[in-house]
Protein backbone atom coordinates (compact mmCIF):
# COMPACT_ATOMS: atom_id res chain seq x y z
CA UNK A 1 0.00 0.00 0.00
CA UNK A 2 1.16 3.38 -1.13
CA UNK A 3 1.03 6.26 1.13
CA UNK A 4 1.23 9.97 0.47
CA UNK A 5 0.67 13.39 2.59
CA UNK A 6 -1.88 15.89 2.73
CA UNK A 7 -2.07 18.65 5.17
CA UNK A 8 -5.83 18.87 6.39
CA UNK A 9 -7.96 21.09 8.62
CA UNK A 10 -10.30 18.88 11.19
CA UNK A 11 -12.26 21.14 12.13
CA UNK A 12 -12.99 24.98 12.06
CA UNK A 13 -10.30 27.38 12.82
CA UNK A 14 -8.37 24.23 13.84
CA UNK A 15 -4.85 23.38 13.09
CA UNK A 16 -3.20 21.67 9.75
CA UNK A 17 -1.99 17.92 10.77
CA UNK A 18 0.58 16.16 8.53
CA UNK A 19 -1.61 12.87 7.59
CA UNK A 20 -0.63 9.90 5.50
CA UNK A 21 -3.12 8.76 2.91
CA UNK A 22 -3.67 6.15 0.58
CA UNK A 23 -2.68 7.01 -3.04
CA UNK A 24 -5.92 7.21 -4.27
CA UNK A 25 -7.45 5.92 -7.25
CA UNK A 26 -8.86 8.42 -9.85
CA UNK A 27 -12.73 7.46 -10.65
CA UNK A 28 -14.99 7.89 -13.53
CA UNK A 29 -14.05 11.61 -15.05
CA UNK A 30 -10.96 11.43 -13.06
CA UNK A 31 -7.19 12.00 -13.36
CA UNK A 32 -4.75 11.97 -10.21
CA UNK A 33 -2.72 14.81 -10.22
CA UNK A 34 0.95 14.24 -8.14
CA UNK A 35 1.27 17.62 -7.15
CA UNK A 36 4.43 19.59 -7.45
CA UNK A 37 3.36 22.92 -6.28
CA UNK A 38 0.76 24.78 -4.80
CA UNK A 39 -0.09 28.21 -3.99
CA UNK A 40 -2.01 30.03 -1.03
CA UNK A 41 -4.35 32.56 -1.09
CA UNK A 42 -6.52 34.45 1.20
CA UNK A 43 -9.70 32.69 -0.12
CA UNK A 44 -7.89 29.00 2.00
CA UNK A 45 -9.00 30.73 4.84
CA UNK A 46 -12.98 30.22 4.29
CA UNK A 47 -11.82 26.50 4.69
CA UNK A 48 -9.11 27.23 7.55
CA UNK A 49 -11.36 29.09 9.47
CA UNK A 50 -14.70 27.63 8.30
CA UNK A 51 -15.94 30.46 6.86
CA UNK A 52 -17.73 28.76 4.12
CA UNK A 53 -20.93 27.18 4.97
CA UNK A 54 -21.14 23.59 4.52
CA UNK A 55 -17.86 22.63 4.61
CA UNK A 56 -17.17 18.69 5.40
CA UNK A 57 -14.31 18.16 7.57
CA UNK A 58 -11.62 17.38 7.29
CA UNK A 59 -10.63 19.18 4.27
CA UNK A 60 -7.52 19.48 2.46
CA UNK A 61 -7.22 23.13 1.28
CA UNK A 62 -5.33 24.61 -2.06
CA UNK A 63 -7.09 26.17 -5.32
CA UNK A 64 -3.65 26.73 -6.97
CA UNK A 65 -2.52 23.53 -8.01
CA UNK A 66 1.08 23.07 -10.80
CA UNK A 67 1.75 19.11 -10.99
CA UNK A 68 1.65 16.37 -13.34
CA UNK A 69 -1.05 13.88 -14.45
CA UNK A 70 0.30 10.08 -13.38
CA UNK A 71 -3.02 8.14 -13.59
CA UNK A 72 -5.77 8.87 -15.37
CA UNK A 73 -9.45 7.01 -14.85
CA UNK A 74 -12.24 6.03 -17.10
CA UNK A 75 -13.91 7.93 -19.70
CA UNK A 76 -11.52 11.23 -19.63
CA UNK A 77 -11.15 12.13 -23.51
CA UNK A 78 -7.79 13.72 -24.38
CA UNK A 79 -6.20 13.82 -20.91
CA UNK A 80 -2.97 11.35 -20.72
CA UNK A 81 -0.17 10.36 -18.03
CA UNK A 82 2.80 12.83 -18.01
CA UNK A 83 0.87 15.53 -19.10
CA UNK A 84 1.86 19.34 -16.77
CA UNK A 85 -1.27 20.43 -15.42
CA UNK A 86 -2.93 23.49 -12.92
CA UNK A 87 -5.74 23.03 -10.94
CA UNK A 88 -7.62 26.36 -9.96
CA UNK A 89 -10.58 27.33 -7.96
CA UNK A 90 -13.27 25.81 -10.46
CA UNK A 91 -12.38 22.45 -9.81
CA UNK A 92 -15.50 20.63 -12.20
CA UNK A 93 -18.85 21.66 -13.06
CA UNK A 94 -22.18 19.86 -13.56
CA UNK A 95 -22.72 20.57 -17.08
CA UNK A 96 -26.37 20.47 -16.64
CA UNK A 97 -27.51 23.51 -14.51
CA UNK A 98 -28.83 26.71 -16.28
CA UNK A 99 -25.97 28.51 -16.20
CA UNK A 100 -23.61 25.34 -17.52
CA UNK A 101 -26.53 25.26 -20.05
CA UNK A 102 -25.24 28.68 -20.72
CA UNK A 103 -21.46 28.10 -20.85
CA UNK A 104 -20.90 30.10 -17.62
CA UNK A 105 -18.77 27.35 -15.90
CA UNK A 106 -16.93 29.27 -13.29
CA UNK A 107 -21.01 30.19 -11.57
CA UNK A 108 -22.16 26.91 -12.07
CA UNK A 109 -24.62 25.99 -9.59
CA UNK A 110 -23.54 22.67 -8.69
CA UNK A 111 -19.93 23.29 -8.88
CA UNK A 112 -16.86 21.87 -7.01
CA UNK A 113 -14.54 24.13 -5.34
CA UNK A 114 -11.03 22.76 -5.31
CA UNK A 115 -9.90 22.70 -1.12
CA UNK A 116 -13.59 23.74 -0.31
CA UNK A 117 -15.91 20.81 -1.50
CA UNK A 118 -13.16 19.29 -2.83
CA UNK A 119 -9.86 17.99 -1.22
CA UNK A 120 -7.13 20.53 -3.16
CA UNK A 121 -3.29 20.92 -3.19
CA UNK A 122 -1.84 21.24 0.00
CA UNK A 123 -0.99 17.11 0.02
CA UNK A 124 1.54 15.01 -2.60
CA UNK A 125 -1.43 13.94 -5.05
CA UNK A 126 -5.09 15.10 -5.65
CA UNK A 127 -7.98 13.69 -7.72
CA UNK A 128 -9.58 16.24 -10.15
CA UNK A 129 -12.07 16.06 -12.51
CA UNK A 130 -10.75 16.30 -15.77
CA UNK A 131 -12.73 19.55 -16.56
CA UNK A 132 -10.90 21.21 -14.11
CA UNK A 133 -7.35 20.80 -16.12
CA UNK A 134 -5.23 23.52 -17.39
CA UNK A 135 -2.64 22.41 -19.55
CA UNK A 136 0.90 24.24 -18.48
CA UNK A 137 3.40 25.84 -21.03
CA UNK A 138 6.80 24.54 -20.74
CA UNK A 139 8.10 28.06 -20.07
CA UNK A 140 6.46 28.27 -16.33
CA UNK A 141 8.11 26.66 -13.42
CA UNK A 142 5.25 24.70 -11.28
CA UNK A 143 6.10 27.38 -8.91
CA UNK A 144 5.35 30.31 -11.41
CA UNK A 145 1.92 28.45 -12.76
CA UNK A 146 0.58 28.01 -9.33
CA UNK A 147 -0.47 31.64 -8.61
CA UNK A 148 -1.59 31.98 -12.05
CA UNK A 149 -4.19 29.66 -11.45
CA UNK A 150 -5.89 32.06 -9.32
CA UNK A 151 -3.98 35.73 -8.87
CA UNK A 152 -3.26 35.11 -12.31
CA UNK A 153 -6.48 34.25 -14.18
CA UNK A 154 -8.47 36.34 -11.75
CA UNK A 155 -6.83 39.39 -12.61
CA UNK A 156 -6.11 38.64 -16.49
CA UNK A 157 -9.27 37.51 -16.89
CA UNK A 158 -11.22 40.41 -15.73
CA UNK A 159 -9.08 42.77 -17.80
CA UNK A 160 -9.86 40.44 -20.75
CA UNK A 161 -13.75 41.03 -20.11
CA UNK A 162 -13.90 45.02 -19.03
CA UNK A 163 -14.55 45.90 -22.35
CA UNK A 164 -11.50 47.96 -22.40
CA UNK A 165 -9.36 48.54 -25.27
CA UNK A 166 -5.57 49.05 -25.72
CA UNK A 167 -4.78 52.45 -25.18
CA UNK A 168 -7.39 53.31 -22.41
CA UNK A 169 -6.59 53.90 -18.95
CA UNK A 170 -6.71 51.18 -16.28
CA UNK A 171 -5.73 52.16 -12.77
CA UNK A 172 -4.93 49.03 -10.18
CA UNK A 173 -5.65 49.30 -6.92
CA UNK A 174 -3.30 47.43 -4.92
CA UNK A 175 0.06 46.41 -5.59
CA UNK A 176 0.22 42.90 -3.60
CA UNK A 177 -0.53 39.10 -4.38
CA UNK A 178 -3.57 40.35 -6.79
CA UNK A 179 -2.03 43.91 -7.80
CA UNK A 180 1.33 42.73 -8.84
CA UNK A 181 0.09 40.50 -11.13
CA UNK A 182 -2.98 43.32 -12.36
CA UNK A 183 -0.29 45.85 -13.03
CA UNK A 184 1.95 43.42 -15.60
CA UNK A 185 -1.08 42.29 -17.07
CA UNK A 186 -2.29 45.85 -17.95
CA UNK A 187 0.48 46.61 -19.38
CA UNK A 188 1.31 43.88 -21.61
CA UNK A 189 -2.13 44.38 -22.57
CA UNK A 190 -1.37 47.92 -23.96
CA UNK A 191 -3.07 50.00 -21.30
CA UNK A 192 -2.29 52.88 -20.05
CA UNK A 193 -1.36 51.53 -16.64
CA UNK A 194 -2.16 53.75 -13.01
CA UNK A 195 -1.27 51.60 -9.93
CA UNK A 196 -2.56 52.63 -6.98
CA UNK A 197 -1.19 51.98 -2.96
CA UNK A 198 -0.36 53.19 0.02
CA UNK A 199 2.97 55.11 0.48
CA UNK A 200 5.86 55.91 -1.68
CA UNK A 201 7.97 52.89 -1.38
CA UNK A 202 5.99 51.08 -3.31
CA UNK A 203 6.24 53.58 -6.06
CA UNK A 204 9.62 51.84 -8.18
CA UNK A 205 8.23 48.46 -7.97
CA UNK A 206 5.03 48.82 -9.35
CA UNK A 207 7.04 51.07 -12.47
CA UNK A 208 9.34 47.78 -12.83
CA UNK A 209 6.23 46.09 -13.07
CA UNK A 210 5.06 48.57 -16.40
CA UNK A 211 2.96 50.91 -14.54
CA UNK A 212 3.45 54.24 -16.26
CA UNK A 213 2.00 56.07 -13.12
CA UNK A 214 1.87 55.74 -9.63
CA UNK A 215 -0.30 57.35 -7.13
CA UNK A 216 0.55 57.11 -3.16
CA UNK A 217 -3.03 56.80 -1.78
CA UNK A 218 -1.96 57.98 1.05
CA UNK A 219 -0.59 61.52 0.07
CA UNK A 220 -4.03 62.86 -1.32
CA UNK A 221 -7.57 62.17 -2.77
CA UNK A 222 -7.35 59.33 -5.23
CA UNK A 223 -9.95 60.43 -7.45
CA UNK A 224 -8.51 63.96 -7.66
CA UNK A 225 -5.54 62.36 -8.56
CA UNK A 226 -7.05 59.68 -11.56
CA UNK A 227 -9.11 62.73 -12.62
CA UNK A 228 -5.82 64.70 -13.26
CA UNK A 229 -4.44 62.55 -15.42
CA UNK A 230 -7.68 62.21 -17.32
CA UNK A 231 -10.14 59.69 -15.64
CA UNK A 232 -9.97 55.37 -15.33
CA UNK A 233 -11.96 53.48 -17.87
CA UNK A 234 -11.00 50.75 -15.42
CA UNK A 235 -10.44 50.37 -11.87
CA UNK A 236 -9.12 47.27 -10.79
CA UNK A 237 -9.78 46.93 -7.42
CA UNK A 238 -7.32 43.97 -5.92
CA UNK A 239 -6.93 45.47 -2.23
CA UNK A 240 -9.31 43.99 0.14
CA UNK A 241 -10.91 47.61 1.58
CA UNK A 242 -13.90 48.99 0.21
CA UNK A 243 -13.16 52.37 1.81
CA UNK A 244 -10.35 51.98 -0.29
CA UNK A 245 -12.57 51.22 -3.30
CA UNK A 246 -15.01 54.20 -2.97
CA UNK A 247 -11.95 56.40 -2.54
CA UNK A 248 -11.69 56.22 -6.19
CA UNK A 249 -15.03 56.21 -8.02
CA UNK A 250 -14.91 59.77 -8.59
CA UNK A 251 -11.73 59.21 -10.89
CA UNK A 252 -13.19 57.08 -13.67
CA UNK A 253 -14.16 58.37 -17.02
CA UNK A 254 -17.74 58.56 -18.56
CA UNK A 255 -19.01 54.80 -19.09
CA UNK A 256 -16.00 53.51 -16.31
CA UNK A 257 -16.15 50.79 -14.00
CA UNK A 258 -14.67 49.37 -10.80
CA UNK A 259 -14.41 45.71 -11.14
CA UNK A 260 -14.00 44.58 -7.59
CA UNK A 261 -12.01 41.28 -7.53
CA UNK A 262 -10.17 41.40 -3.57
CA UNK A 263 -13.66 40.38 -1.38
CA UNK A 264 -14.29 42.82 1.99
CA UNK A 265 -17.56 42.25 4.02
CA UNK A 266 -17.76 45.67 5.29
CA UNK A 267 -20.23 48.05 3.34
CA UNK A 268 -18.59 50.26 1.00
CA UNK A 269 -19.22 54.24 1.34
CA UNK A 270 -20.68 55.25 -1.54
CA UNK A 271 -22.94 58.59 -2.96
CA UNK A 272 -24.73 56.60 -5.47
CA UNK A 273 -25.86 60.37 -7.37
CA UNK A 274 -22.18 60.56 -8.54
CA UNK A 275 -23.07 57.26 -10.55
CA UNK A 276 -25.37 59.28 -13.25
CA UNK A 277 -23.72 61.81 -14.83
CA UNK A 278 -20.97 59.31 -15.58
CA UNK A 279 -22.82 56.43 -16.37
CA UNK A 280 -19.74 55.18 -14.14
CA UNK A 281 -20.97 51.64 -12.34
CA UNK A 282 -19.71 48.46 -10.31
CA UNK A 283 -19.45 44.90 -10.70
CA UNK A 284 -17.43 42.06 -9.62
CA UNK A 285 -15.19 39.28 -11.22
CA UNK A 286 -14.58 35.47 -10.24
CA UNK A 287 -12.07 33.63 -11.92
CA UNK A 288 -13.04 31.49 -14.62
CA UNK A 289 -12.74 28.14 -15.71
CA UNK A 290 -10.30 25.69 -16.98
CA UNK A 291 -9.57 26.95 -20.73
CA UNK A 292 -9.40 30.78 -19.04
CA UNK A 293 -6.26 29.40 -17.18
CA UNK A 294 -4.90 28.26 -19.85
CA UNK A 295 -5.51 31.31 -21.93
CA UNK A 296 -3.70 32.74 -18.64
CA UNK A 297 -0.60 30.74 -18.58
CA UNK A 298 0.12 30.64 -22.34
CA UNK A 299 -0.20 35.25 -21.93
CA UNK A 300 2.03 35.09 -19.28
CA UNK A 301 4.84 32.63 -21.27
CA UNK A 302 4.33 34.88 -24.01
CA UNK A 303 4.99 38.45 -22.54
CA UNK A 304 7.37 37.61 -19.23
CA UNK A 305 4.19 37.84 -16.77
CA UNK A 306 5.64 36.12 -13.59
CA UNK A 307 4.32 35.86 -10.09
CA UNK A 308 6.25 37.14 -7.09
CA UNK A 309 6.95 34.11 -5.10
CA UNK A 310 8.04 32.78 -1.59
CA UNK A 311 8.59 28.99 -0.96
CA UNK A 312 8.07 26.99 1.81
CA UNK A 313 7.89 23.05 1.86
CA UNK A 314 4.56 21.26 2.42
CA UNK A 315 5.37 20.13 5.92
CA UNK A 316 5.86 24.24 6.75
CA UNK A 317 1.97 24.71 5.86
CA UNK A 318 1.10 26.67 9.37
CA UNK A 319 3.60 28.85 8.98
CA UNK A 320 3.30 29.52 5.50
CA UNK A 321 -0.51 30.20 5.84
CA UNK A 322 0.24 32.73 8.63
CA UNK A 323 3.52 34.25 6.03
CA UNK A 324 0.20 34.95 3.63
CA UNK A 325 -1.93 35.50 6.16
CA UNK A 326 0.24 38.12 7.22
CA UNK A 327 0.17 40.46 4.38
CA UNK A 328 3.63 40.50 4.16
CA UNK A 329 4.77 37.99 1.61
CA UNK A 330 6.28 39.44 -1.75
CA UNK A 331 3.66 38.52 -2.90
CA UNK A 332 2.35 34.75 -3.24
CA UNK A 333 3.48 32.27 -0.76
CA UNK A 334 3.86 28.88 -2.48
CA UNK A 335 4.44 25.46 -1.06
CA UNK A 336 5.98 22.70 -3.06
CA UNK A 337 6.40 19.14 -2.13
CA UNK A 338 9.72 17.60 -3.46
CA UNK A 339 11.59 16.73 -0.74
């Protein structure tokens, strides 16, 4: 009998334990995925903490997932052994709801949630269903696709869909594990890129990174500021503070949006009058399925995009969940599993 680790949660807000498993078998639809890397994000916490209803314990968290397939199980067209593959958030879909009906995937109603109601990355192999497969380019590292499969295609993706077109002006709010990511994407896009934090040390990074402005939130009003250098078609909104967000929905343009990607549960301040005259409005972004990461990965191998790492091996799980936790990671905290 073959055994393998996974870090799981027990119960809410509990600890991760170092387990050995049973290599499992993949099912019906299913591939096994040995795992080479996976990212963390902020969302691991809903099953950390138990912040997501319905949860069944214990759960194995991780939504960005670099490995390889080594078995695959009955009935998976195209899919073969050997093959590099990411694992994001969407981890299958039912194919039968209204909205699958629709060919909106990533809001299926039925869907499973890869380290939510689904075991995910944080352990040495996972079973996926094969709709939930990205195919990796051989110019990322696992450790540079991991992120992508979340930062990456959440950011890239809602670019991709904000109607904007090279040449316009997209401001990013937030230069972390989202932001750093936003700001190269704008760029190699071919928008004129504002990036948008707090204080002025984060001013030559985000330039490095292709934004061609930089405004210190912190210095002055933010809208003032966009409005000055002629108004956001686009604000990407990757910080998790919707004070932070309202601060800058006076600075869009006639017919701009904020797209609101980094969640807060605190109301957001907002004089809804200032929405007319501009025809100015908000809406928010998930990531997107399976073919979206791949679209993802195979932008990013093509134009340098590359995620801001820090490693940390799979047994270091606690503290590398409290490194991301933390805020202070530059900027995704990734845990790998070669020994």
């Amino acid at each position: 009998m073959k055994m393998a680790r996974a870090m799981q949660v027990s119960r809410p807000g509990g600890p991760f334990e170092m387990v050995e498993r049973e290599i499992p078998e993949p099912g019906q639809r299913q591939v096994r995925v040995k795992v080479q890397a996976c990212g963390l994000c902020h969302s691991d916490s809903l099953t950390k903490e138990g912040h997501w209803p319905g949860i069944q314990y214990p759960r194995v968290p991780g939504h960005e997932i670099a490995g390889v397939i080594d078995a695959v199980g009955a009935d998976v067209p195209r899919w073969k052994t050997g093959q590099r593959v990411g694992v994001g958030w969407l981890g299958g879909y039912c194919g039968y709801c209204d909205l699958c009906r629709r060919g909106s995937f990533v809001t299926c109603a039925n869907q499973l949630i890869s380290g939510i109601s689904m075991d995910g990355g944080y352990q040495d192999y996972v079973l996926v269903p094969f709709q939930g497969l990205a195919l990796i380019p051989d110019e990322l590292s696992p450790i540079e696709a991991g992120p992508l499969m979340c930062a990456g295609i959440t950011t890239f993706n809602a670019l991709r869909n904000s109607g904007a077109r090279p040449g316009d002006t997209i401001a990013v709010l937030g230069v972390g594990g989202l932001g750093h990511l936003g700001v190269q994407f704008a760029s190699k896009m071919g928008f004129r890129t504002i990036a948008i934090a707090r204080g002025p040390d984060k001013e030559p990074l985000a330039r490095q990174l292709g934004a061609h402005h930089y405004v210190d939130s912190q210095t002055g009003d933010v809208s003032k500021a966009l409005r000055k250098l002629g108004g956001a078609k686009i604000v990407l909104a990757t910080a998790t503070s919707a004070e932070a967000m309202a601060a800058t929905m006076g600075g869009l343009a006639v017919d701009g949006r904020l797209i609101v990607l980094g969640a807060d549960f605190k109301p957001m301040p907002l004089v809804t009058s200032a929405l007319i005259g501009q025809r100015s409005g908000i809406y928010g972004w998930p990531s997107g399925s399976s073919i979206d990461s791949e679209d993802t990965m195979h932008f990013s191998a093509m134009t340098g995009v590359r995620p801001m790492t820090e490693t940390f091996p799979l047994d270091k799980a606690e503290e590398a969940y409290e490194r991301m936790m933390s805020n202070k990671a530059r900027f995704r905290v990734v845990m790998t599993t070669e020994n």
